[in-house]
PDB file of N, CA and C in Angstrom:
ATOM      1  N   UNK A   1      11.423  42.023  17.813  1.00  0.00           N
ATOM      2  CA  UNK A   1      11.553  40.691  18.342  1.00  0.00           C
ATOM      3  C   UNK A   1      10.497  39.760  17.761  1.00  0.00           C
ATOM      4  N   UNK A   2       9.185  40.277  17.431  1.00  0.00           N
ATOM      5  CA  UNK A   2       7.885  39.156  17.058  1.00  0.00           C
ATOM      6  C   UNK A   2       8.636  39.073  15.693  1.00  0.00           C
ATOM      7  N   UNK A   3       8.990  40.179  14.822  1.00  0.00           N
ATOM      8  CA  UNK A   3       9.508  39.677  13.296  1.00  0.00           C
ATOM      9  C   UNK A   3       9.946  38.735  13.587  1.00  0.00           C
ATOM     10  N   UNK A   4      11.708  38.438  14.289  1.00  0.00           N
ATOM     11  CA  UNK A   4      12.255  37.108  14.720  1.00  0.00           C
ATOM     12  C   UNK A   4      11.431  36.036  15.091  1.00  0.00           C
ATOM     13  N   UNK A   5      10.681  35.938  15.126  1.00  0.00           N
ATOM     14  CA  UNK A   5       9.720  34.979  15.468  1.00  0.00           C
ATOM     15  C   UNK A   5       8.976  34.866  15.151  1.00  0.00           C
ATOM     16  N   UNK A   6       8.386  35.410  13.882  1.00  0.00           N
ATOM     17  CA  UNK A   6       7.730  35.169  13.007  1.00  0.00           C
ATOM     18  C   UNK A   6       8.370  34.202  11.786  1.00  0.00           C
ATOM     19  N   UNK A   7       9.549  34.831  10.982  1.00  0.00           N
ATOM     20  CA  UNK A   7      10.760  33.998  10.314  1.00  0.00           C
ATOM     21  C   UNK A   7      11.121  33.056  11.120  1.00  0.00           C
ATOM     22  N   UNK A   8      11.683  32.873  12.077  1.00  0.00           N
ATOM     23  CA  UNK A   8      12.071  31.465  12.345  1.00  0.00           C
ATOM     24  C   UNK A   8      10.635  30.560  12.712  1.00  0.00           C
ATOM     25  N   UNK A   9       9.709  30.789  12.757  1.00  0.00           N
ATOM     26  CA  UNK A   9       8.360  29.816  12.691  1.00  0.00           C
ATOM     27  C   UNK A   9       7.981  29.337  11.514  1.00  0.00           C
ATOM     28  N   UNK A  10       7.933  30.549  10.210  1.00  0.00           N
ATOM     29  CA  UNK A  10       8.474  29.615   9.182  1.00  0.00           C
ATOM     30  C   UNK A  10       9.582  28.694   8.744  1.00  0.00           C
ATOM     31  N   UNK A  11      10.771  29.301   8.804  1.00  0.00           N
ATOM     32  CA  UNK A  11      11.970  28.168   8.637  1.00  0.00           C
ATOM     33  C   UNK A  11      11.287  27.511   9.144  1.00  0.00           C
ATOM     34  N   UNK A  12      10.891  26.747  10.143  1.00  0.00           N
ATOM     35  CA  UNK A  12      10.379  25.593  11.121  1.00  0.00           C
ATOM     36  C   UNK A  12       9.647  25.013  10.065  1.00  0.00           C
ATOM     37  N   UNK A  13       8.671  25.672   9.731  1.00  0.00           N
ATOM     38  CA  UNK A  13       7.667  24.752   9.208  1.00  0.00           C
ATOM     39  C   UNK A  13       8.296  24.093   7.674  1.00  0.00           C
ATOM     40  N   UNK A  14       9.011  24.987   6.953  1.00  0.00           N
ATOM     41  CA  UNK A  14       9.687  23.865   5.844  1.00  0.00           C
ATOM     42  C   UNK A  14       9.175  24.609   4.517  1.00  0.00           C
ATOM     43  N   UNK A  15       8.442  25.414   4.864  1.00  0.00           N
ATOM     44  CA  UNK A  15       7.598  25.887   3.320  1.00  0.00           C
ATOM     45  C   UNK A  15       6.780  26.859   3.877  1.00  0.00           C
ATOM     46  N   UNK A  16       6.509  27.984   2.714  1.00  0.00           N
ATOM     47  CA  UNK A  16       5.956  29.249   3.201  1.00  0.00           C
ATOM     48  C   UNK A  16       4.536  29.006   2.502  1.00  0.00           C
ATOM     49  N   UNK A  17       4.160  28.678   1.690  1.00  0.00           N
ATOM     50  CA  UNK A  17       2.733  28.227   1.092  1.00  0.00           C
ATOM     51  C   UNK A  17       2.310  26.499   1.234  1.00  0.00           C
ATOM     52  N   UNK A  18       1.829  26.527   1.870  1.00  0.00           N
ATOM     53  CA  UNK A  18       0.866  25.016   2.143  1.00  0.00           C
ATOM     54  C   UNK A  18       0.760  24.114   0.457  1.00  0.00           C
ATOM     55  N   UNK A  19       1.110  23.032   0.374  1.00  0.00           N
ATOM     56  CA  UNK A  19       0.752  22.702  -0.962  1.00  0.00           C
ATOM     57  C   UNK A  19      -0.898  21.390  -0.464  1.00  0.00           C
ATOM     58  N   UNK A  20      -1.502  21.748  -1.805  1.00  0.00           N
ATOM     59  CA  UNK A  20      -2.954  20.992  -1.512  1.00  0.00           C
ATOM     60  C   UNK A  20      -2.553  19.574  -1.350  1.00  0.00           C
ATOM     61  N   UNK A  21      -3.473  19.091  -0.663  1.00  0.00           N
ATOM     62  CA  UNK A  21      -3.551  17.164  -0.161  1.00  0.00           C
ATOM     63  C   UNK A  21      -3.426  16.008  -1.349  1.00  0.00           C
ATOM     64  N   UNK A  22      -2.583  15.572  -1.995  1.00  0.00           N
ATOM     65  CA  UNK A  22      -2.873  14.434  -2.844  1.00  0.00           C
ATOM     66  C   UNK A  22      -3.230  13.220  -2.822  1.00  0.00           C
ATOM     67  N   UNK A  23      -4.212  12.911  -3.127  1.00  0.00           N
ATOM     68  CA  UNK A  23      -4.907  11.125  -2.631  1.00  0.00           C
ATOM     69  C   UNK A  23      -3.991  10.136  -3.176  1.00  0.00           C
ATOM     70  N   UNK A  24      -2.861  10.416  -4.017  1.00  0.00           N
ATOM     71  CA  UNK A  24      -2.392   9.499  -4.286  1.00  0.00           C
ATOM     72  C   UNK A  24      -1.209   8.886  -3.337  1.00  0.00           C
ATOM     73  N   UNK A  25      -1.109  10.070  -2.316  1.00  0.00           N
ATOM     74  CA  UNK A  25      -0.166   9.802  -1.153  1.00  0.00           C
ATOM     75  C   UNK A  25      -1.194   8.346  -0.503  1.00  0.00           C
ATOM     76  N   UNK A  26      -2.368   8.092  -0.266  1.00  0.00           N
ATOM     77  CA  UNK A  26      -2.986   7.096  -0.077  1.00  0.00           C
ATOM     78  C   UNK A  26      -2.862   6.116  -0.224  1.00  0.00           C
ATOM     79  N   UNK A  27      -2.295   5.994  -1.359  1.00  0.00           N
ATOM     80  CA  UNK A  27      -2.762   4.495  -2.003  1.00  0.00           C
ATOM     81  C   UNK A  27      -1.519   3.172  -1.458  1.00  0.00           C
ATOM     82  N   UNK A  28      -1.690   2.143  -1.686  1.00  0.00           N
ATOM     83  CA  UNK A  28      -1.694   1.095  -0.707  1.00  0.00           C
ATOM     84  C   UNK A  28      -1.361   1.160   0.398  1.00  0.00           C
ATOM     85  N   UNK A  29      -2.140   2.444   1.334  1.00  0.00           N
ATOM     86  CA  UNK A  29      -2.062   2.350   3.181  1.00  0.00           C
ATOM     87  C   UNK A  29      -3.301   1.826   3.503  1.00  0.00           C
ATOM     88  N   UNK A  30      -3.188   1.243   4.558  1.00  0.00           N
ATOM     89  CA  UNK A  30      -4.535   0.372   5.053  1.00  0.00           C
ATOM     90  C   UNK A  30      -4.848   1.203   6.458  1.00  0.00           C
ATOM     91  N   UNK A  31      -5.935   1.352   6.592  1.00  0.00           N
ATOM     92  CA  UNK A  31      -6.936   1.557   8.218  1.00  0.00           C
ATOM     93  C   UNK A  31      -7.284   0.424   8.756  1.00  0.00           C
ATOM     94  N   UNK A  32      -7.298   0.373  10.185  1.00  0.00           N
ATOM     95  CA  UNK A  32      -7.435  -0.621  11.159  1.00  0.00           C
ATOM     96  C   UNK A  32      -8.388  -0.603  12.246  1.00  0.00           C
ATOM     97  N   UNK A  33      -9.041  -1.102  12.161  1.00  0.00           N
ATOM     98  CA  UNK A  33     -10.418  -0.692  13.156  1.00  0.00           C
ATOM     99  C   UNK A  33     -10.931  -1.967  13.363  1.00  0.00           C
ATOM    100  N   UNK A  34     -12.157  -1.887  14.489  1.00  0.00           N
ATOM    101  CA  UNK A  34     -12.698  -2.958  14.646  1.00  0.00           C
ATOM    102  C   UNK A  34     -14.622  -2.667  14.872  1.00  0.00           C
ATOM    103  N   UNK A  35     -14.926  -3.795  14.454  1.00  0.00           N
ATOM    104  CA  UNK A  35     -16.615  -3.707  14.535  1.00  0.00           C
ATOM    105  C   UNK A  35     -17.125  -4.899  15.654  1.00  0.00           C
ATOM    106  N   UNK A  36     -18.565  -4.300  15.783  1.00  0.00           N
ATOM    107  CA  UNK A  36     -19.002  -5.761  16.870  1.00  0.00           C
ATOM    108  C   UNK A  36     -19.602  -6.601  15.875  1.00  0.00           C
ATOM    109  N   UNK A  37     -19.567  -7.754  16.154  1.00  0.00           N
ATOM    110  CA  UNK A  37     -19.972  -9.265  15.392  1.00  0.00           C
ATOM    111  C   UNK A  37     -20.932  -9.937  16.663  1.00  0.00           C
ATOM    112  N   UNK A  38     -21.891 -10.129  16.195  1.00  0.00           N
ATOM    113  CA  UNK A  38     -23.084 -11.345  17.190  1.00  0.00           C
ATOM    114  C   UNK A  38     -22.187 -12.669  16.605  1.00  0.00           C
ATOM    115  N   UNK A  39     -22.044 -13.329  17.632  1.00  0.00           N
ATOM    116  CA  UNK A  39     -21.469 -14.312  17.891  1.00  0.00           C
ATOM    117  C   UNK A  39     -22.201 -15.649  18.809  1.00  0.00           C
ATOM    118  N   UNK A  40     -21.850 -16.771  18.267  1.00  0.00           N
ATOM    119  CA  UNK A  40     -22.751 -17.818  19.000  1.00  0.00           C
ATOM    120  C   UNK A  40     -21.263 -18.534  20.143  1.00  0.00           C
ATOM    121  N   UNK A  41     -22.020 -18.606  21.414  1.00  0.00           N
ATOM    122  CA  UNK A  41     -20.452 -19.268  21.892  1.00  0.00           C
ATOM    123  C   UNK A  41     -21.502 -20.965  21.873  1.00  0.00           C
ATOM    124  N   UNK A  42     -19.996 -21.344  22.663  1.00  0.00           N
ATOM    125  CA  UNK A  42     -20.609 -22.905  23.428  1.00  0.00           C
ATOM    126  C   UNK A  42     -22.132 -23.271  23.589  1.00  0.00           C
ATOM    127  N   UNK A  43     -22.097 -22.598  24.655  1.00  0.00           N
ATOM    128  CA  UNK A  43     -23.789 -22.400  24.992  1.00  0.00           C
ATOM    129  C   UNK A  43     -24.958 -22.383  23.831  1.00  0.00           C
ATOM    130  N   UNK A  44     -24.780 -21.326  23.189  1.00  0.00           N
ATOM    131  CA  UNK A  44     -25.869 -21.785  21.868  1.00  0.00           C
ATOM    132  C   UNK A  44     -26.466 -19.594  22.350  1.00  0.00           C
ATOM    133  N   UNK A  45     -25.638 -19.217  23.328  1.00  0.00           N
ATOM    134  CA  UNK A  45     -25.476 -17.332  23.604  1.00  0.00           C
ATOM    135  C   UNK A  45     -25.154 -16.784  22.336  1.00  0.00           C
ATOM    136  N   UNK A  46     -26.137 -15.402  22.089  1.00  0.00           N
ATOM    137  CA  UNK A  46     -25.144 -14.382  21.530  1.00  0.00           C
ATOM    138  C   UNK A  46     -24.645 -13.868  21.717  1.00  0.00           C
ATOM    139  N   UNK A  47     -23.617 -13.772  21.739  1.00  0.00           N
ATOM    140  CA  UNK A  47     -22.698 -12.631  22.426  1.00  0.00           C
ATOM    141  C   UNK A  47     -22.161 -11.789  21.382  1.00  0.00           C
ATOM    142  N   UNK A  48     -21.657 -10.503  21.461  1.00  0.00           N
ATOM    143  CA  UNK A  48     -21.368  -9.626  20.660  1.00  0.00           C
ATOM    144  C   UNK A  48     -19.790  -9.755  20.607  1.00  0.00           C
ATOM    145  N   UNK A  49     -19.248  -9.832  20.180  1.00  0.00           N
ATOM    146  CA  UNK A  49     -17.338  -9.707  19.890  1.00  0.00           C
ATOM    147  C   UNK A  49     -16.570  -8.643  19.033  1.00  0.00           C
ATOM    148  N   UNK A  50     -15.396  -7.956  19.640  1.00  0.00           N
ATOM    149  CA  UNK A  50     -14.728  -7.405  18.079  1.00  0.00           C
ATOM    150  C   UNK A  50     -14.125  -8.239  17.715  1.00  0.00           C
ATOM    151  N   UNK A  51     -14.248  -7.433  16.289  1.00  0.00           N
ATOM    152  CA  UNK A  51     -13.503  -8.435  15.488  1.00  0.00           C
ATOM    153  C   UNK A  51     -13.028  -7.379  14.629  1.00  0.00           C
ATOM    154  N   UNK A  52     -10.838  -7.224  14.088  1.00  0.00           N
ATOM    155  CA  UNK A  52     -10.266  -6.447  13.576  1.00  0.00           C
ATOM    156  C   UNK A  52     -10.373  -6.912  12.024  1.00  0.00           C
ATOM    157  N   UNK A  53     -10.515  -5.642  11.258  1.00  0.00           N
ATOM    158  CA  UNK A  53     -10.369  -5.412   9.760  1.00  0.00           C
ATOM    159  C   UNK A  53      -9.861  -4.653   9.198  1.00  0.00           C
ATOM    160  N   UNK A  54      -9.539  -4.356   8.648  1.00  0.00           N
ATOM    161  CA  UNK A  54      -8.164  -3.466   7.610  1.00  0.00           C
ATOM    162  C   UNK A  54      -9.581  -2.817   6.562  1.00  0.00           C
ATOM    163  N   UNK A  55      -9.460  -1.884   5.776  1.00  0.00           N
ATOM    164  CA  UNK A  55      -9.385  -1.793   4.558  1.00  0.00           C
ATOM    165  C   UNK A  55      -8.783  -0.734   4.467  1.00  0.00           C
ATOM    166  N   UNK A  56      -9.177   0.173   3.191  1.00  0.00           N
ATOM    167  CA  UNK A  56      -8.015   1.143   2.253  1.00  0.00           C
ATOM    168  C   UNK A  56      -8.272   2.265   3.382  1.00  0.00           C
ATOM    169  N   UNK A  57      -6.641   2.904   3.248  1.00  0.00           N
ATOM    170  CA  UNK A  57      -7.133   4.462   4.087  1.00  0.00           C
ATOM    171  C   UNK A  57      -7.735   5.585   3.150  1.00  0.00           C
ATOM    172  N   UNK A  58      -8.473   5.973   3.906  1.00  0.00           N
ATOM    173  CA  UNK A  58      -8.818   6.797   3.242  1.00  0.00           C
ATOM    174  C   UNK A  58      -8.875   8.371   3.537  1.00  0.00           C
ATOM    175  N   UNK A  59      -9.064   9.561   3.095  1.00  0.00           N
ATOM    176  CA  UNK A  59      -8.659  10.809   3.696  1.00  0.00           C
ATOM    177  C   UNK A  59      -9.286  11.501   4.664  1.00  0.00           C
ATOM    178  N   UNK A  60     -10.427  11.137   5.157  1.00  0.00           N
ATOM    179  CA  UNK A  60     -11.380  11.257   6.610  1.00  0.00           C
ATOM    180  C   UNK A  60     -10.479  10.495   7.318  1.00  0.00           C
ATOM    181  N   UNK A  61      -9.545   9.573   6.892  1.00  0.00           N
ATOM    182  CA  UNK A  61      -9.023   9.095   8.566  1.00  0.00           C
ATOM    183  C   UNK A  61      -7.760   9.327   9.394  1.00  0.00           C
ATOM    184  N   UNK A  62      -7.249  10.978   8.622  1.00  0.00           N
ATOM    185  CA  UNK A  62      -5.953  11.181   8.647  1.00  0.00           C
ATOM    186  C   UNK A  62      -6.524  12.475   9.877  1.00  0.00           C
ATOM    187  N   UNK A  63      -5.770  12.128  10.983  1.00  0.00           N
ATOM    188  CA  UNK A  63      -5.584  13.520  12.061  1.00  0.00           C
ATOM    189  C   UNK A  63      -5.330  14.823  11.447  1.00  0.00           C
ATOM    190  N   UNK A  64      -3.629  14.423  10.970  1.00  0.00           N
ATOM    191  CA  UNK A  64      -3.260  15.746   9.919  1.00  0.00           C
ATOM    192  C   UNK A  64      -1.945  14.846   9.158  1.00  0.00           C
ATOM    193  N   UNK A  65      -1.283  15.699   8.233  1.00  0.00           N
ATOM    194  CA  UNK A  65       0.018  15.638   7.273  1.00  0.00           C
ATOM    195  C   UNK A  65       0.580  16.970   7.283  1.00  0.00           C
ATOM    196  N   UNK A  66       1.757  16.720   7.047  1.00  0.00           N
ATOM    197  CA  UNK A  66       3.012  17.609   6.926  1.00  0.00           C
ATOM    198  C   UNK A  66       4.027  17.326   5.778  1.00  0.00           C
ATOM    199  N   UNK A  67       4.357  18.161   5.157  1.00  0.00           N
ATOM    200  CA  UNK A  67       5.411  17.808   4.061  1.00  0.00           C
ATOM    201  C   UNK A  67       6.661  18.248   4.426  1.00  0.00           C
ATOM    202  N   UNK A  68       7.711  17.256   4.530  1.00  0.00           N
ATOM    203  CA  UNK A  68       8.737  17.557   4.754  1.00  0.00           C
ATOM    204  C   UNK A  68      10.434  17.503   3.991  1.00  0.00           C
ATOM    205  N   UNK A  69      10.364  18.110   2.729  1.00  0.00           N
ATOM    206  CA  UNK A  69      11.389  17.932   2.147  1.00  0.00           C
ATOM    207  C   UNK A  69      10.334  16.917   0.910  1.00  0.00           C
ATOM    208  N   UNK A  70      11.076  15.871   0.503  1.00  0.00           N
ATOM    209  CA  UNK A  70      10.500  15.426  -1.032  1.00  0.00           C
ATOM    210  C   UNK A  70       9.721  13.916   0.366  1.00  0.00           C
ATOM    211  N   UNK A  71       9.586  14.324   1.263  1.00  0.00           N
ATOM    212  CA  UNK A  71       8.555  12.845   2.362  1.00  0.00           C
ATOM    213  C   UNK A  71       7.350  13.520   2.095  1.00  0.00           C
ATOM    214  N   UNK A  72       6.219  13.059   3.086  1.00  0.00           N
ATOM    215  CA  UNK A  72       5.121  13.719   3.008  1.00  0.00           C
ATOM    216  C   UNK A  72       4.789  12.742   4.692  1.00  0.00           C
ATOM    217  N   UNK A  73       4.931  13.266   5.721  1.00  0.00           N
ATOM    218  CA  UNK A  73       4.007  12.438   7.175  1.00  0.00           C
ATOM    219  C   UNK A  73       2.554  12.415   7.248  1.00  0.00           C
ATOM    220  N   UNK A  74       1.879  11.289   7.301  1.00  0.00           N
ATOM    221  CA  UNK A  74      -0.005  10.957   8.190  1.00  0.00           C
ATOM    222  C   UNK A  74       0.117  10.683   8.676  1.00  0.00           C
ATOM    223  N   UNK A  75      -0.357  11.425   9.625  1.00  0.00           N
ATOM    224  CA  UNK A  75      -1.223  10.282  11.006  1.00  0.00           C
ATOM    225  C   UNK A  75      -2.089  10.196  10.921  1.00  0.00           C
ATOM    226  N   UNK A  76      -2.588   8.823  11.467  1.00  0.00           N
ATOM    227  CA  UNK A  76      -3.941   8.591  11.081  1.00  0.00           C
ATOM    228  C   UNK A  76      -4.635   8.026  12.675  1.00  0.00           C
ATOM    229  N   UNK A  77      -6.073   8.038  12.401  1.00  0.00           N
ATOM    230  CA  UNK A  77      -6.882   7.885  13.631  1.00  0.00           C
ATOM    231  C   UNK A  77      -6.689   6.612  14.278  1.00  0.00           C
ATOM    232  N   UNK A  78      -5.960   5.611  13.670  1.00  0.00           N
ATOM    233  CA  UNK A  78      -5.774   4.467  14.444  1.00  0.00           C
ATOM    234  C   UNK A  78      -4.513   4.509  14.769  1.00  0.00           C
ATOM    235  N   UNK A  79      -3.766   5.436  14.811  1.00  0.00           N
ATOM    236  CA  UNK A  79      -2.647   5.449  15.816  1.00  0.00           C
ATOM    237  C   UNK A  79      -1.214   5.091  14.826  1.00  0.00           C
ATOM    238  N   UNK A  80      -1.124   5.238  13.581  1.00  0.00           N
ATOM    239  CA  UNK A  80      -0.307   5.045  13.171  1.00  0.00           C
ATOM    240  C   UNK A  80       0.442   6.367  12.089  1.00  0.00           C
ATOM    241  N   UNK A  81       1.741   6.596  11.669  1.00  0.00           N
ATOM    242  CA  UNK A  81       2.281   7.214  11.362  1.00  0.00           C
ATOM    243  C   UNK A  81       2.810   6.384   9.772  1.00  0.00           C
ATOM    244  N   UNK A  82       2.396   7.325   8.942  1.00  0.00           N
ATOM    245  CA  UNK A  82       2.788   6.479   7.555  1.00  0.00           C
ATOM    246  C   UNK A  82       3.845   7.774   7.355  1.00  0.00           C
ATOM    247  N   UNK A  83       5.121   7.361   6.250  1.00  0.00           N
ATOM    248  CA  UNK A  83       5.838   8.432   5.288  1.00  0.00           C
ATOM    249  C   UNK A  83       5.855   7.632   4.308  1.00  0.00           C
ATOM    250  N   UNK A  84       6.101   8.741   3.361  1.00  0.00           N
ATOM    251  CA  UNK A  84       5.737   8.153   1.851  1.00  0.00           C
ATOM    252  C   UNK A  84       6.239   9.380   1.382  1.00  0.00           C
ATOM    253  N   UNK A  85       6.992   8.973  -0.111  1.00  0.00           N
ATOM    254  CA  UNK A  85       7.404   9.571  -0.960  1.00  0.00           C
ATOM    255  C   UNK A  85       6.233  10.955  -1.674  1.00  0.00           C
ATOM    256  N   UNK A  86       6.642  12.360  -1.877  1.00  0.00           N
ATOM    257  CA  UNK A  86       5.915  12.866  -2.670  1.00  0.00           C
ATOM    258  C   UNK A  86       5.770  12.921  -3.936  1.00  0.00           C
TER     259      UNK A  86
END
């Protein structure tokens, strides 16, 4: 019974050897985050604010990926799901 369930956990997964990470799956996805900014209001206060910025994703900001057929899925730490061609 574990054999059976060993084979069908692969079928599941799509591929029996893992293929390595390519950075070029990267390229033009953006990360989304935000930083604090000192800020002057009315008053002539600093106050601290976020403020949102984009730049390039990069491969520290991916949860995980999966390859699925000729796609490739990220998720990434700001909550978004990219597919992209392999």
């Amino acid at each position: 019974m574990s054999a059976k369930k060993n084979d069908q956990s692969t079928a599941e997964q799509g591929q029996e050897k893992p293929e390595a990470f390519d950075a070029k799956w990267l390229k033009g996805l953006t990360f989304t985050d935000t930083r604090m900014e000192k800020v002057k209001d009315e008053d002539g206060k600093v106050t601290e604010k976020p403020v949102v910025f984009q730049r390039p994703l990069e491969e520290d900001d991916l949860l995980d990926w999966k390859i699925y057929g000729s796609e490739v899925v990220l998720a990434t730490a700001d909550g978004r799901k990219y597919r992209v061609r392999k």
